[in-house]
N, C-alpha and C. Protein backbone atom coordinates (compact mmCIF):
# COMPACT_ATOMS: atom_id res chain seq x y z
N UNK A 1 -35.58 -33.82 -58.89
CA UNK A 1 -34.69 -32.85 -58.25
C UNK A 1 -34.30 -31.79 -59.28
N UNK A 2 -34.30 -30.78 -59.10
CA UNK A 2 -33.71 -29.51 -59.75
C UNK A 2 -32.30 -29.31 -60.21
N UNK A 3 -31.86 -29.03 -61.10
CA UNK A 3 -30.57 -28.74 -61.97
C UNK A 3 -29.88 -27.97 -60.44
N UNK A 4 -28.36 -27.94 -60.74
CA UNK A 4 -28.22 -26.35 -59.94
C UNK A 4 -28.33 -25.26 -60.11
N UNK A 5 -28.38 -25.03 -61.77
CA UNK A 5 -28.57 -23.67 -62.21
C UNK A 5 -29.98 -23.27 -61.88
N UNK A 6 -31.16 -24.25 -62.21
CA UNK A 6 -32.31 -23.68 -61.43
C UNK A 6 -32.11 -23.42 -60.19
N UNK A 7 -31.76 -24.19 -59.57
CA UNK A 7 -31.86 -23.66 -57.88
C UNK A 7 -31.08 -22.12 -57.76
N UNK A 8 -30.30 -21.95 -58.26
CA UNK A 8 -29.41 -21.16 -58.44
C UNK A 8 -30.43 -19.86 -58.93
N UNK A 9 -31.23 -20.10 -60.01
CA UNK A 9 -31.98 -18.92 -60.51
C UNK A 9 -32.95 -18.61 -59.49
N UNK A 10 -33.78 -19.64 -59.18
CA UNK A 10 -34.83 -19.51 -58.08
C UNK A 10 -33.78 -18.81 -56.45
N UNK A 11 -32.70 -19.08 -56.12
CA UNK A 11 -32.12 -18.81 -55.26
C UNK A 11 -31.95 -16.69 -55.85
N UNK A 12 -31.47 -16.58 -56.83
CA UNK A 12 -31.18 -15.27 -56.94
C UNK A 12 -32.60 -14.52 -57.50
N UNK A 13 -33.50 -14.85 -57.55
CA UNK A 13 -35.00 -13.99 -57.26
C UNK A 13 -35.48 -13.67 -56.25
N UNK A 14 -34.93 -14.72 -54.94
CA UNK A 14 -35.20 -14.86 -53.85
C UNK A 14 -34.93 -13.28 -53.17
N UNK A 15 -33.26 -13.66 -53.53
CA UNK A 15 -32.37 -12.91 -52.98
C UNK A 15 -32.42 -11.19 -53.40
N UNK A 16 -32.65 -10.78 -54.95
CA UNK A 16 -32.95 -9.53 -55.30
C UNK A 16 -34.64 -9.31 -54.83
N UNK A 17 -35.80 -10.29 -54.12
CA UNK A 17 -36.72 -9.51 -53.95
C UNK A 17 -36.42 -8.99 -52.45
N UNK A 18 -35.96 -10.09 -51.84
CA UNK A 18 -35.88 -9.91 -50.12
C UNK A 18 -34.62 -9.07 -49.90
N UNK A 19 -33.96 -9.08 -50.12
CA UNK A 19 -32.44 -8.93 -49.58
C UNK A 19 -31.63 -7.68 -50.42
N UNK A 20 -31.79 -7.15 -51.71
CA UNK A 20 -31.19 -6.21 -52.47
C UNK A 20 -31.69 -4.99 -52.47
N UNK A 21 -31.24 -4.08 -51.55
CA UNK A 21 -31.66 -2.81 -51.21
C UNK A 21 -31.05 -2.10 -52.31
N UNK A 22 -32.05 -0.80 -52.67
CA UNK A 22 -31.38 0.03 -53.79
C UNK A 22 -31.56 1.72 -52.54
N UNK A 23 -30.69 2.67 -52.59
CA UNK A 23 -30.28 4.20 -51.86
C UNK A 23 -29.27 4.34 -51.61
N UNK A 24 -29.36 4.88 -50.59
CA UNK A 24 -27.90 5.32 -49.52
C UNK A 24 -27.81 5.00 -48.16
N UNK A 25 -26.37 3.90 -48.15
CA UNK A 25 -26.33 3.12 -47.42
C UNK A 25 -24.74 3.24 -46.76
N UNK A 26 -24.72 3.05 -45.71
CA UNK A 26 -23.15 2.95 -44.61
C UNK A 26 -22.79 1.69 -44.75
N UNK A 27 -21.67 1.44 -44.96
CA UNK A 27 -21.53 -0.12 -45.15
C UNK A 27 -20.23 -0.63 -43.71
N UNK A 28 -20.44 -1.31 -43.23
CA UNK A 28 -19.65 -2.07 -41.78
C UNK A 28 -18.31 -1.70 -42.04
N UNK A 29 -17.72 -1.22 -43.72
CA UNK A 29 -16.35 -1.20 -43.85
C UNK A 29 -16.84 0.90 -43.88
N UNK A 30 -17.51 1.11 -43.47
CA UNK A 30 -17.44 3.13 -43.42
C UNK A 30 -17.96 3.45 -44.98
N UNK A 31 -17.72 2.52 -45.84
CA UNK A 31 -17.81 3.49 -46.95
C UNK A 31 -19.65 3.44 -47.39
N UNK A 32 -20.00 4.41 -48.19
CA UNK A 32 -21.04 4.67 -48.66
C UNK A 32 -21.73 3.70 -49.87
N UNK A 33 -22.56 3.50 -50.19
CA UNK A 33 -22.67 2.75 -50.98
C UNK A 33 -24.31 2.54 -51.78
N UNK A 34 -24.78 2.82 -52.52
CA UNK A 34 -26.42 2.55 -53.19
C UNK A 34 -26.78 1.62 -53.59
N UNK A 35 -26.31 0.37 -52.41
CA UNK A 35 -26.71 -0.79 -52.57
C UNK A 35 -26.39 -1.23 -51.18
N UNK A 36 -27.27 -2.44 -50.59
CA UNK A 36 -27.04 -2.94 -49.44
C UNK A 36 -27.84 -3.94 -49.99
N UNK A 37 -27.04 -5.20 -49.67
CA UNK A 37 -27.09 -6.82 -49.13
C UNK A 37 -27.59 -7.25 -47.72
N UNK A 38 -28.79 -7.64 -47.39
CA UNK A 38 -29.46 -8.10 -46.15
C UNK A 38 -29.25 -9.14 -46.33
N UNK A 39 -27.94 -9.87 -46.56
CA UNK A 39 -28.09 -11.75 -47.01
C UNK A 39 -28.95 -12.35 -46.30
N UNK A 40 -28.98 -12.18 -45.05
CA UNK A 40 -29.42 -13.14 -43.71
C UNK A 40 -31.10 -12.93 -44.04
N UNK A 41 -31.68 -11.95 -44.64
CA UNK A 41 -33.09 -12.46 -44.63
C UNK A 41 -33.76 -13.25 -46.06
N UNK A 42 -32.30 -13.76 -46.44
CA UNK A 42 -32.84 -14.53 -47.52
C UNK A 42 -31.91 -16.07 -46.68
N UNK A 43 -30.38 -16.12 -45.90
CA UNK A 43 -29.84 -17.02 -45.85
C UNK A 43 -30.78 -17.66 -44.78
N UNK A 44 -31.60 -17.13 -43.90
CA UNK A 44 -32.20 -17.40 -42.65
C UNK A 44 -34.01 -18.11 -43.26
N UNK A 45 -34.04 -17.95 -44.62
CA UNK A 45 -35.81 -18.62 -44.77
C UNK A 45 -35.06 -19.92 -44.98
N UNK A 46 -36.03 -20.68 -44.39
CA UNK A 46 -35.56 -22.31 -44.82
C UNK A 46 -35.82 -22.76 -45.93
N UNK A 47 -36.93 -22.66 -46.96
CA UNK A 47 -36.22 -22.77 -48.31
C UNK A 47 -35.14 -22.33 -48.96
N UNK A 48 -34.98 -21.04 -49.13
CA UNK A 48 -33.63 -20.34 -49.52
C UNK A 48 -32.53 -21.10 -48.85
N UNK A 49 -32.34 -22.12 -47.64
CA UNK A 49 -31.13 -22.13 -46.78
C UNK A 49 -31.30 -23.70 -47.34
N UNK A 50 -32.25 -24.20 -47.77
CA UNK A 50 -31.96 -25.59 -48.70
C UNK A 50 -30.97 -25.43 -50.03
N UNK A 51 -31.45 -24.52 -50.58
CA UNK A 51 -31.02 -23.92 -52.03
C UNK A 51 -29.50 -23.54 -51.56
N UNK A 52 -29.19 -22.52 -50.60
CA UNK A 52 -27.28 -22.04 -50.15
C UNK A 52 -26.99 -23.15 -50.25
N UNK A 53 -27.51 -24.35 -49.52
CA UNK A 53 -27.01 -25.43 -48.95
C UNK A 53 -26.18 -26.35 -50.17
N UNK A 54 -27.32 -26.59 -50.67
CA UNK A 54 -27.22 -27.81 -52.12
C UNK A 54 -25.83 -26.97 -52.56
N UNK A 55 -26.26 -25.68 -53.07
CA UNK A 55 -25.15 -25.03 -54.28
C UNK A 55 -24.41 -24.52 -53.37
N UNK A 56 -23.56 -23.79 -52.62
CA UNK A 56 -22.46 -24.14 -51.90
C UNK A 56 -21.98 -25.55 -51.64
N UNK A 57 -22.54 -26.72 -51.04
CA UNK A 57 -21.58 -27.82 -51.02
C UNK A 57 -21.03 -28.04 -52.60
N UNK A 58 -22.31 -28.31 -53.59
CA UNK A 58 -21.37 -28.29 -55.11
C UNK A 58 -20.56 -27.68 -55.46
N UNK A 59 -20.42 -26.48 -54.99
CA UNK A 59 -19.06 -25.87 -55.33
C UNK A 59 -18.15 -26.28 -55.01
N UNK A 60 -18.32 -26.45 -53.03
CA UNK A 60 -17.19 -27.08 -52.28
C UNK A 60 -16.30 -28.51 -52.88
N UNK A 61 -17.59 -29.46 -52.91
CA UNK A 61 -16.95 -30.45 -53.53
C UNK A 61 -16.44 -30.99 -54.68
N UNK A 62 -16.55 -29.50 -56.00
CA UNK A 62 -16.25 -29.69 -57.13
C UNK A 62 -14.20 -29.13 -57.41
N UNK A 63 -14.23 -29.09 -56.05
CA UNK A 63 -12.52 -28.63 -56.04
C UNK A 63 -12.15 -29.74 -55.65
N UNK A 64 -12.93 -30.82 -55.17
CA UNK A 64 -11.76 -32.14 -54.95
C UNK A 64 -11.32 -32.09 -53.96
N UNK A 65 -11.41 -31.60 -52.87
CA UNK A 65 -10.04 -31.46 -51.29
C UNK A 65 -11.16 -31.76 -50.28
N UNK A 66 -10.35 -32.63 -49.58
CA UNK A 66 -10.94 -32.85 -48.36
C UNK A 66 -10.88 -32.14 -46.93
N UNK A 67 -11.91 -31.44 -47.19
CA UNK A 67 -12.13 -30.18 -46.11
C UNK A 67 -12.82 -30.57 -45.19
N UNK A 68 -11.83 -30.06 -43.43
CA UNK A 68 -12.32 -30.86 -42.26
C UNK A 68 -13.66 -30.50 -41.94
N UNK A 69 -13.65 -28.52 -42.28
CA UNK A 69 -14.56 -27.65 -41.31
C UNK A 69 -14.38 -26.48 -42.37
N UNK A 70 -15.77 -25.95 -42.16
CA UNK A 70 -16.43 -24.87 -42.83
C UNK A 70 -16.86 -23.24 -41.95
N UNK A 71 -16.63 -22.62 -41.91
CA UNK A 71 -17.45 -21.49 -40.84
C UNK A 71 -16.56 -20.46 -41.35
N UNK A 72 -17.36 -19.23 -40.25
CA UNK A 72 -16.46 -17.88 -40.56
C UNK A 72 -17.26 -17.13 -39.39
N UNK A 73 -16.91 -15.48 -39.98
CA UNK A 73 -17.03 -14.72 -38.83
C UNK A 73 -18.65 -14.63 -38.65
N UNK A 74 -18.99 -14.70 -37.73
CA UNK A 74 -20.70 -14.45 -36.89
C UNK A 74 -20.82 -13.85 -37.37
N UNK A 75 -21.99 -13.24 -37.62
CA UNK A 75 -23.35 -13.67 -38.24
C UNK A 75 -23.76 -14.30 -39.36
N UNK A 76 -23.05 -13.64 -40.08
CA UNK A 76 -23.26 -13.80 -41.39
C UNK A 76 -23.00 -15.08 -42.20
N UNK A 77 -21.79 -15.81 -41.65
CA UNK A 77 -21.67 -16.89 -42.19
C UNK A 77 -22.05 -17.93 -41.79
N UNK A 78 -22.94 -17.67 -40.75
CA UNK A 78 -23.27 -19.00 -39.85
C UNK A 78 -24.45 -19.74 -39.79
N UNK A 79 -25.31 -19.30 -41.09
CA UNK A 79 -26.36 -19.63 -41.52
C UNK A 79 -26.22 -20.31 -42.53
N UNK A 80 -24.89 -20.00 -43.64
CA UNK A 80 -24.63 -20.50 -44.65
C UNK A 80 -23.45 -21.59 -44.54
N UNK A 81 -22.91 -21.70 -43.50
CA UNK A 81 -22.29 -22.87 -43.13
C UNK A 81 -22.65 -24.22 -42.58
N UNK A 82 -24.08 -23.79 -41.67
CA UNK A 82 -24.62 -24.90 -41.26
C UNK A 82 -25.51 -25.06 -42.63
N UNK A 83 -26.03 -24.34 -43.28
CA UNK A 83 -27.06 -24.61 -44.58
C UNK A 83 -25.66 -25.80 -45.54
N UNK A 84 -24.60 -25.28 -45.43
CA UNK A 84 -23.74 -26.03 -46.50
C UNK A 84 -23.72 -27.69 -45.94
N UNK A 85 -23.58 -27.77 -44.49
CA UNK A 85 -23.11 -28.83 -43.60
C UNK A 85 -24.54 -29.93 -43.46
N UNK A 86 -25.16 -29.31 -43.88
CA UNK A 86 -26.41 -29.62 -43.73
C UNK A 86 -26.72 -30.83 -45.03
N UNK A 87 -26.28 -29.88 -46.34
CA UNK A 87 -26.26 -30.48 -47.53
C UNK A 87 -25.82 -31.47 -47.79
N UNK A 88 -23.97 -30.93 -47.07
CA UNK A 88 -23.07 -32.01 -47.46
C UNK A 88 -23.49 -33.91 -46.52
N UNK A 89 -23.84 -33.66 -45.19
CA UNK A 89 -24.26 -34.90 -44.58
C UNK A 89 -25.87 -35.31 -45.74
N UNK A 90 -26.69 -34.80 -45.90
CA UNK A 90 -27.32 -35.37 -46.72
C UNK A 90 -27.11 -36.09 -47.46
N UNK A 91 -26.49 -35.83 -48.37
CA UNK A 91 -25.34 -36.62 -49.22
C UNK A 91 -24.92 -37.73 -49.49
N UNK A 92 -23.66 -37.18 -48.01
CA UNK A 92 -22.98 -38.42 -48.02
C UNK A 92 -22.56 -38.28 -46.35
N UNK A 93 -24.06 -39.33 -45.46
CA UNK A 93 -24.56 -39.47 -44.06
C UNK A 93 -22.82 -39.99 -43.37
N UNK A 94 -22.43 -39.22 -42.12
CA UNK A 94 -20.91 -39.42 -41.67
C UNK A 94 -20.12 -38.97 -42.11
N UNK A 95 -20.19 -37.81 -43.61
CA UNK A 95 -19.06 -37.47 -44.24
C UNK A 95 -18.91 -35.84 -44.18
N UNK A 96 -19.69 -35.29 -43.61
CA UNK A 96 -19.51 -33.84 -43.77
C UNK A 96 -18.51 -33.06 -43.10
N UNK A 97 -18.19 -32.23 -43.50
CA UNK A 97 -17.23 -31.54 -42.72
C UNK A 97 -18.60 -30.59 -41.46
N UNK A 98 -17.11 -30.68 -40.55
CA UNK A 98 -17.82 -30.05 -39.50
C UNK A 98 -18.03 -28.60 -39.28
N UNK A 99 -19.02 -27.63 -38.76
CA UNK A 99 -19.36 -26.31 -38.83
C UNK A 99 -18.54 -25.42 -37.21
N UNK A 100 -18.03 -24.56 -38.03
CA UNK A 100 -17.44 -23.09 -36.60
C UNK A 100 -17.89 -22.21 -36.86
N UNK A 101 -17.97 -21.44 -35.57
CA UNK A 101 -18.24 -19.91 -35.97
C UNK A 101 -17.62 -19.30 -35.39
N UNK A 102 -16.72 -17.90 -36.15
CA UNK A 102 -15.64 -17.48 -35.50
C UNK A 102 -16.26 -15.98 -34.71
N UNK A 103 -15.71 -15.81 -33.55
CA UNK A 103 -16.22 -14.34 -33.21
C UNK A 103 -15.65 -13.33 -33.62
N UNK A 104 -16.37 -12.08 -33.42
CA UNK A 104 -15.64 -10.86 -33.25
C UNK A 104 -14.71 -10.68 -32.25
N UNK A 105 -14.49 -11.32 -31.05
CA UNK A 105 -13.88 -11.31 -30.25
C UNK A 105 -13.94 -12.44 -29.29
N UNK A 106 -12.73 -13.04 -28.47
CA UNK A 106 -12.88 -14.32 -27.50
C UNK A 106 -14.14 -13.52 -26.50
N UNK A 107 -14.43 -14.89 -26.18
CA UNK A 107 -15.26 -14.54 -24.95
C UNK A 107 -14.90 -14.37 -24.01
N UNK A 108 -15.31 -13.74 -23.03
CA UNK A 108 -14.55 -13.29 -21.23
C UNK A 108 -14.96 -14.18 -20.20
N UNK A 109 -15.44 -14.86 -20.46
CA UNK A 109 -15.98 -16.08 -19.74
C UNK A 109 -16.08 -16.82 -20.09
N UNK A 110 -15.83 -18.08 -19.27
CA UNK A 110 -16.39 -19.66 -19.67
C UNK A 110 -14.70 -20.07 -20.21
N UNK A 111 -14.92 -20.64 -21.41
CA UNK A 111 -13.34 -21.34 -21.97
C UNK A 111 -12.58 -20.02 -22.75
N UNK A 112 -13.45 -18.61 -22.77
CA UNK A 112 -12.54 -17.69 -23.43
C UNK A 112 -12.47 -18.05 -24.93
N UNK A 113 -13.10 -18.86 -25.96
CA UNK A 113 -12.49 -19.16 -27.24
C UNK A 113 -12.92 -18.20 -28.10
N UNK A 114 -12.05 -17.59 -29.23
CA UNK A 114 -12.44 -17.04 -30.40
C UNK A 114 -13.52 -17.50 -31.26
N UNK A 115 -13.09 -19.00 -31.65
CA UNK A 115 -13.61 -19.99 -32.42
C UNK A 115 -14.43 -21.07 -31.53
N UNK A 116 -15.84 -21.09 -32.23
CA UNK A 116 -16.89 -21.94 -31.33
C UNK A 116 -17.33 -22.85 -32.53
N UNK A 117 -17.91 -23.93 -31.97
CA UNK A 117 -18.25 -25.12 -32.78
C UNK A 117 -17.09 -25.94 -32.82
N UNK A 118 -17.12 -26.61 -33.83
CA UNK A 118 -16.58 -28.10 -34.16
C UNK A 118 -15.42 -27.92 -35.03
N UNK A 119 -14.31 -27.01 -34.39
CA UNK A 119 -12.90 -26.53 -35.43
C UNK A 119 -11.95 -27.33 -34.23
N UNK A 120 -10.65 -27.72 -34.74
CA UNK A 120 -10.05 -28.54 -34.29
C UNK A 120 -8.56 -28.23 -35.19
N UNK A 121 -7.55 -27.58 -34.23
CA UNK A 121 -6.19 -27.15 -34.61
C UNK A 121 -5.71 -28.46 -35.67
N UNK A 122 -5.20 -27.51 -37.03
CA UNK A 122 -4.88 -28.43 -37.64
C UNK A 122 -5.80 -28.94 -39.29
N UNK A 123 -7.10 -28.36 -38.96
CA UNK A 123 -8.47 -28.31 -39.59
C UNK A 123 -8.34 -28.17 -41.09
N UNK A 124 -8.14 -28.21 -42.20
CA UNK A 124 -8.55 -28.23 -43.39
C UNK A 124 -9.96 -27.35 -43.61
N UNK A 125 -10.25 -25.92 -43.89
CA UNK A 125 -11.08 -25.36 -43.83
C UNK A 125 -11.61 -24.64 -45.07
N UNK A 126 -12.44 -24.72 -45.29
CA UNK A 126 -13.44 -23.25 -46.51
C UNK A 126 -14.15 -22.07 -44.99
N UNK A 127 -13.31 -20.71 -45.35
CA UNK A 127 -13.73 -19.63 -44.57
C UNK A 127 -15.29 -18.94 -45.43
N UNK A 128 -15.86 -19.18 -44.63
CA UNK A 128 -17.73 -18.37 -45.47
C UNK A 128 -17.75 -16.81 -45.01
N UNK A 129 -18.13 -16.36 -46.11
CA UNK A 129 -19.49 -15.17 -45.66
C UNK A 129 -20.13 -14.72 -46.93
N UNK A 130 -20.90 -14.26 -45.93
CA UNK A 130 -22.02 -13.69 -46.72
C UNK A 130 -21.64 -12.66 -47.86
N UNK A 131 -21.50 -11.66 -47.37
CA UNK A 131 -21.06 -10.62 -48.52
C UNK A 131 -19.84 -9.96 -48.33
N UNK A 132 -19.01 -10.33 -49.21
CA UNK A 132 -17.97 -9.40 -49.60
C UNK A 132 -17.58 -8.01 -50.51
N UNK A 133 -16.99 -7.24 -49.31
CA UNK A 133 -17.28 -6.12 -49.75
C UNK A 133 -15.56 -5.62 -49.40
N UNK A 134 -14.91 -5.00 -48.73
CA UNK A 134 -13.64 -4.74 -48.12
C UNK A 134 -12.86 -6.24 -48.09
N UNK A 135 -13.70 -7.48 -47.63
CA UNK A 135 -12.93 -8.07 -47.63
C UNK A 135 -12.29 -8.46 -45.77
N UNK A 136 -12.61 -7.55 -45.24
CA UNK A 136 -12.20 -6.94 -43.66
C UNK A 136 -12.93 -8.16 -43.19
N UNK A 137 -14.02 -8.33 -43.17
CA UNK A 137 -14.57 -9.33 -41.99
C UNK A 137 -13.99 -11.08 -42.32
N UNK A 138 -14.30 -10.90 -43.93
CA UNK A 138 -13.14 -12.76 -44.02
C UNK A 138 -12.03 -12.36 -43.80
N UNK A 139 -11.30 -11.47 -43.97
CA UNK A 139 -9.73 -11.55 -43.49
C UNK A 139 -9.41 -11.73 -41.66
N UNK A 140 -10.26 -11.49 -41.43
CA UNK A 140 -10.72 -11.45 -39.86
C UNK A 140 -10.99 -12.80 -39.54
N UNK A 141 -11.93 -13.53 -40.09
CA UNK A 141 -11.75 -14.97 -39.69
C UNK A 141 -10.45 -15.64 -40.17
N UNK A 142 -10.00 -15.83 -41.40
CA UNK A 142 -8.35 -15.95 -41.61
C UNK A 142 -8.10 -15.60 -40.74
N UNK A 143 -7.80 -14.68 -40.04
CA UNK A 143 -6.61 -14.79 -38.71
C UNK A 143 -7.00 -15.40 -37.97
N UNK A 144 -8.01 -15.81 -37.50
CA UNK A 144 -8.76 -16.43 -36.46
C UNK A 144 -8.45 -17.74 -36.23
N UNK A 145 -8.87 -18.32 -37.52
CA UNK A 145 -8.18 -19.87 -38.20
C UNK A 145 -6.84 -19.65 -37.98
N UNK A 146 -6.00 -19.39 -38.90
CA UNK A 146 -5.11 -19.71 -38.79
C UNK A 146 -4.54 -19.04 -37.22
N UNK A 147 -4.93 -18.05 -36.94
CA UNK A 147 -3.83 -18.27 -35.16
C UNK A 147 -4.09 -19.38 -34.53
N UNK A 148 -5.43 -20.38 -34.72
CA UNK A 148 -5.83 -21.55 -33.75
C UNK A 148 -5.34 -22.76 -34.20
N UNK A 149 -4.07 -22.61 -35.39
CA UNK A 149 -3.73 -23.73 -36.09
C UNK A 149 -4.25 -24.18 -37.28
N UNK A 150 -5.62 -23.74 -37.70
CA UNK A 150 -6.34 -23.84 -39.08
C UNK A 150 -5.01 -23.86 -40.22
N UNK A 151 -5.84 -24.39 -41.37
CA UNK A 151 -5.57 -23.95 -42.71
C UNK A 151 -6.43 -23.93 -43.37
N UNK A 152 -6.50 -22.68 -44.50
CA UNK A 152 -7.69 -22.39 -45.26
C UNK A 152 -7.52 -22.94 -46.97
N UNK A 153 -8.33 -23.76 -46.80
CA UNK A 153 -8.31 -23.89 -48.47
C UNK A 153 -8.98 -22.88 -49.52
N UNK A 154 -9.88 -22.74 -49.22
CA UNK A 154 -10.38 -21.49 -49.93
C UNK A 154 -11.10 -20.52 -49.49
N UNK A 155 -11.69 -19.59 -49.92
CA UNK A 155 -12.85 -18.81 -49.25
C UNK A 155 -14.48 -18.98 -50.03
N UNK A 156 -15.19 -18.82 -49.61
CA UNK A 156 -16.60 -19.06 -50.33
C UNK A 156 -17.38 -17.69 -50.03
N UNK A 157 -17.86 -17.17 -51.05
CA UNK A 157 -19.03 -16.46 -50.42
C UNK A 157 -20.12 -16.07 -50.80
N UNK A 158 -21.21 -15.78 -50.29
CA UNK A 158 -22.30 -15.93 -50.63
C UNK A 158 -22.84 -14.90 -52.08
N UNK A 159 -22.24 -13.52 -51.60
CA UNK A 159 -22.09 -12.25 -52.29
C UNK A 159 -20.81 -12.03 -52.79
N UNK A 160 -20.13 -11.41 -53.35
CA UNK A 160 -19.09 -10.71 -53.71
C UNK A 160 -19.72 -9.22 -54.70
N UNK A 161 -19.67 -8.33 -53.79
CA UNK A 161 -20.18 -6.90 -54.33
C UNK A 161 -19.06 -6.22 -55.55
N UNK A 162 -17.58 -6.81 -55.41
CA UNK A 162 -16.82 -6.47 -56.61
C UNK A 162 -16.29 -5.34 -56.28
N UNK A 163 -16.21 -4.88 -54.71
CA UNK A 163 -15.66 -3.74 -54.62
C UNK A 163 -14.13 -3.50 -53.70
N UNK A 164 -13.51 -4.86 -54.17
CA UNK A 164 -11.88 -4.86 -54.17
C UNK A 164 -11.89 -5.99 -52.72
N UNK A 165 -13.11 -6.49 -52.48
CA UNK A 165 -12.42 -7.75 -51.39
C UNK A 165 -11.96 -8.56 -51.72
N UNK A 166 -12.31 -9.38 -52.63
CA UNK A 166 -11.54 -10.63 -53.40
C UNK A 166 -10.35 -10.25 -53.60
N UNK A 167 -9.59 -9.15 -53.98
CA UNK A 167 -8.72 -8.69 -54.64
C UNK A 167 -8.41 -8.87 -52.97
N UNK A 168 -8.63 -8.24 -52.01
CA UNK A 168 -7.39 -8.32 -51.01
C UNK A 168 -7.76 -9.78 -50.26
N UNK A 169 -8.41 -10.11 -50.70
CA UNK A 169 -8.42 -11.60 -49.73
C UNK A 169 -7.31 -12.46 -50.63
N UNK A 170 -7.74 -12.25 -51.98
CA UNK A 170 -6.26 -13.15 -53.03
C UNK A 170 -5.27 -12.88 -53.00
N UNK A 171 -4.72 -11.25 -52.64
CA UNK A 171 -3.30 -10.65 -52.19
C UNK A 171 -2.83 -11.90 -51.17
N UNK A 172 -3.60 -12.51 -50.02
CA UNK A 172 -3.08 -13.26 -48.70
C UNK A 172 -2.98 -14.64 -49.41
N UNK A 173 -3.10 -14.56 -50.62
CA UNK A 173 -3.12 -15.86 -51.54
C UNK A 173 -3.99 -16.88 -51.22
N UNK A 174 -4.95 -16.65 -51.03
CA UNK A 174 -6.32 -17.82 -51.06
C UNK A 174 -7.13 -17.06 -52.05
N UNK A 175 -7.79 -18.35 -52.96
CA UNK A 175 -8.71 -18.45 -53.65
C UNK A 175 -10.06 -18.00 -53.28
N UNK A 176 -10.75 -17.25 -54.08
CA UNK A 176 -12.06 -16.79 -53.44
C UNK A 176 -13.18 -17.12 -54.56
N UNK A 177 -14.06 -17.61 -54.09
CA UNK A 177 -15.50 -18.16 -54.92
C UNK A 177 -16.38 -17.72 -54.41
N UNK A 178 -17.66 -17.47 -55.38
CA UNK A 178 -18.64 -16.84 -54.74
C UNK A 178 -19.64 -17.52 -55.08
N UNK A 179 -21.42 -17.58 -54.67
CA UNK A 179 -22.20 -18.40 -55.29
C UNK A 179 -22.42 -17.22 -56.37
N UNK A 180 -22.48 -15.73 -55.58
CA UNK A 180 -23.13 -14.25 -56.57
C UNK A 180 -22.07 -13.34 -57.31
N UNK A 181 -21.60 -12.81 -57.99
CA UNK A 181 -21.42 -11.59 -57.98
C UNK A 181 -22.07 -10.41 -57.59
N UNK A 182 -22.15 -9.09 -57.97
CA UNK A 182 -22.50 -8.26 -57.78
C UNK A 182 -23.41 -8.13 -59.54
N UNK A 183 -22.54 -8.38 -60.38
CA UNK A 183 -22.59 -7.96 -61.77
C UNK A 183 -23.75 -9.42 -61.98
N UNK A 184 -23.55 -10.54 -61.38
CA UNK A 184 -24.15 -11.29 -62.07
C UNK A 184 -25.55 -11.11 -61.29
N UNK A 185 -25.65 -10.62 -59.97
CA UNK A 185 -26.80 -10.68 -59.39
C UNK A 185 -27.77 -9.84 -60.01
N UNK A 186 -27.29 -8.74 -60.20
CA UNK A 186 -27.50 -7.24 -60.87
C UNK A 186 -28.18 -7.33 -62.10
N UNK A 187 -27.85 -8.41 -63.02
CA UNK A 187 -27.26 -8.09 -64.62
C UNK A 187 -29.15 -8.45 -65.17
């Protein structure tokens, strides 16, 4: 079996051949930017989503807390949550925390829920995504969680571009981890 730092290296070659756009780019938060993150066509190959998997749960479980449920806002995190959930039952078979995915909005039909999958008021949670950038779309699942009764233990994410999300996701006082930087992906 592979170190994590290998997986980790082999994971970020992956990621700067497929996924690290270099121009001029609109980013979901308006602003401009000469870089764009396609996480999903590196979080979506199933090797690469072995590799999220392994090294996200190690992170998860190197904080010690017993976390009910993992997820965040659609799309983006919902590849890397079941990749984490995936890991963690490998593991240790009956013990994983369970996977949500939060929407952009309740649904208009059916049960109406914000939050889909296996979240349960009350939940012990790590909020995912992919890339952080504003910060806007995890603060968005935070509310999500917590209006449904959640609590968030930390945040995880796949990317962190370094361009002041962490900084406002830690203002709401949760901890934020990333597998990438920007600087370290880059460097």
């Amino acid at each position: 079996m592979t170190s994590i730092a290998e997986s980790k290296a082999e994971l970020r070659g992956f990621l700067l051949k497929k996924s690290v756009c270099r121009g001029e780019f609109t980013l979901a938060s308006g602003a401009k930017s000469d870089l764009y993150i396609d996480a999903k066509l590196t979080t979506l190959d199933p090797a690469m989503a072995l590799l999220v998997g392994r090294i996200g749960w190690r992170m998860i479980e190197s904080k010690g807390l017993k976390i009910d449920a993992i997820g965040g806002l659609t799309m983006g995190a919902d590849p890397i949550a079941l990749a984490i959930g995936i890991a963690a039952e490998l593991q240790t078979p009956g013990g994983a925390p369970r996977i949500f995915s939060v929407r952009k909005k309740s649904k208009e039909h059916g049960r109406q829920k914000l939050i889909e999958g296996n979240f349960e008021k009350g939940a012990f949670v790590v909020v995912i995504d992919d890339v952080i950038t504003t910060g806007g779309s995890t603060l968005q699942a935070i509310d999500a969680v917590e209006a449904e009764g959640g609590k968030v233990a930390f945040v995880l994410a796949f990317v962190d571009r370094q361009e002041g999300g962490r900084q406002n996701i830690e203002a709401r006082g949760l901890q934020v981890e990333s597998i990438f930087t920007r600087e370290a992906l880059l460097e």
